[in-house]
Protein backbone atom coordinates (compact mmCIF):
# COMPACT_ATOMS: atom_id res chain seq x y z
CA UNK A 1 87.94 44.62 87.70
CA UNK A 2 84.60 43.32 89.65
CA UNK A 3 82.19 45.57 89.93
CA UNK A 4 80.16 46.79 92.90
CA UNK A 5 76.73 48.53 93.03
CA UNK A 6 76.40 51.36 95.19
CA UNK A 7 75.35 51.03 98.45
CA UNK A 8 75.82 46.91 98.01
CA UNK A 9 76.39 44.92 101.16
CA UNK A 10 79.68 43.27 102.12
CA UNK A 11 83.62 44.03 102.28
CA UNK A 12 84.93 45.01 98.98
CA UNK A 13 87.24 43.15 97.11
CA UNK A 14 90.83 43.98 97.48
CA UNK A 15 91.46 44.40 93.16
CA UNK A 16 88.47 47.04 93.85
CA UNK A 17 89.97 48.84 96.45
CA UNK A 18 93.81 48.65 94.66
CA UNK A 19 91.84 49.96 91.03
CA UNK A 20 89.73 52.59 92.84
CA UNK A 21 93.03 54.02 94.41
CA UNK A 22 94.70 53.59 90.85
CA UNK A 23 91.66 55.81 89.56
CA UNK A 24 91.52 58.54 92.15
CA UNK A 25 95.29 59.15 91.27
CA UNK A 26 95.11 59.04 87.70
CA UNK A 27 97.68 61.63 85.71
CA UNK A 28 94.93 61.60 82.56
CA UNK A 29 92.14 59.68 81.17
CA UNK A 30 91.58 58.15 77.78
CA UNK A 31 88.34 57.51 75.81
CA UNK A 32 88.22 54.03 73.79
CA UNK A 33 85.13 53.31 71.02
CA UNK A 34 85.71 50.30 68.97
CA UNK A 35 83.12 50.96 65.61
CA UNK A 36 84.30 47.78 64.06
CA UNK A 37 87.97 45.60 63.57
CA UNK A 38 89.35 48.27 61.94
CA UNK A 39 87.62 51.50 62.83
CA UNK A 40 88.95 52.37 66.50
CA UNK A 41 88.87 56.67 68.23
CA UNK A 42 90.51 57.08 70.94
CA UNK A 43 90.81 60.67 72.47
CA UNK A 44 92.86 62.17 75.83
CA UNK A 45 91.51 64.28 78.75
CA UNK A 46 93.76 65.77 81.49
CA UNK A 47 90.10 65.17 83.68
CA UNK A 48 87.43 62.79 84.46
CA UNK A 49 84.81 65.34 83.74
CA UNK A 50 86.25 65.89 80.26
CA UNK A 51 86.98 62.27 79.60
CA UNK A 52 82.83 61.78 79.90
CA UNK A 53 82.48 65.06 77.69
CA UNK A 54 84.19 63.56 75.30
CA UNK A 55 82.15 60.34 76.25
CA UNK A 56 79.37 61.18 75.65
CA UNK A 57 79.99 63.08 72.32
CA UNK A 58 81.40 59.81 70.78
CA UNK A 59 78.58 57.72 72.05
CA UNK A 60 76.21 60.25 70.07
CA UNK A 61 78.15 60.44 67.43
CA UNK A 62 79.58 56.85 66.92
CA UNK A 63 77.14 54.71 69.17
CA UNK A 64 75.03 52.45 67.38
CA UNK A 65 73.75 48.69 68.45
CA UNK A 66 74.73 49.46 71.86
CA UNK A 67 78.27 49.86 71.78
CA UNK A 68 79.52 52.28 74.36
CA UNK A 69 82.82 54.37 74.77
CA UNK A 70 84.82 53.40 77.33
CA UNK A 71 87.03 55.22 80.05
CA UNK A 72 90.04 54.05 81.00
CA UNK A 73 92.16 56.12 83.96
CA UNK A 74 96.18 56.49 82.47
CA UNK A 75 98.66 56.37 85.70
CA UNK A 76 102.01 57.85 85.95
CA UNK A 77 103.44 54.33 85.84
CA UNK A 78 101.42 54.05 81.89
CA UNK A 79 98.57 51.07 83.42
CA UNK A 80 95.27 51.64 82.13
CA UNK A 81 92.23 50.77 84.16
CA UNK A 82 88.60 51.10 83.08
CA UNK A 83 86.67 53.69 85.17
CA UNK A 84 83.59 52.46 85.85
CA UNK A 85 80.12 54.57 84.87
CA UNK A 86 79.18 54.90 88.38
CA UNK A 87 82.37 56.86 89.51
CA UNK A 88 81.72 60.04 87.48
CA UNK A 89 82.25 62.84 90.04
């Protein structure tokens, strides 16, 4: 997915505008933090606002060297799409 700054200049792309509609109609959100090849947690949230709860506790608890959880939006269909850090609401 590209990714836009807020308040950038120009039209957005069309794979922004098809994952952003993907996001906003998301059935549940999953948090992804990679430690190492085989150390992987991966949590569920029915909400955005509880995916970066959980977020955040995993990047406290797990982060180190600059690795970050991730968010990915779950639709009904099963895709995945990251949600990018500027969207939380």
């Amino acid at each position: 997915m590209a990714y836009r700054r807020p308040g950038s200049r120009g039209k957005p792309h069309a794979a922004d505008i098809h994952a952003a509609a993907e996001i906003a109609a998301a059935v549940g959100f999953a948090v992804h933090f990679r430690k190492g090849p085989q150390e992987t947690y991966t949590e569920q949230s029915a909400t955005l606002a509880g995916a970066r709860g959980i977020e955040a506790t995993m990047n406290a608890t797990h982060g180190q060297n600059g690795r970050r959880a991730v968010v990915y939006a779950i639709t009904a269909t099963g895709a995945q799409y990251p949600v990018p850090s500027v969207r939380a609401r």
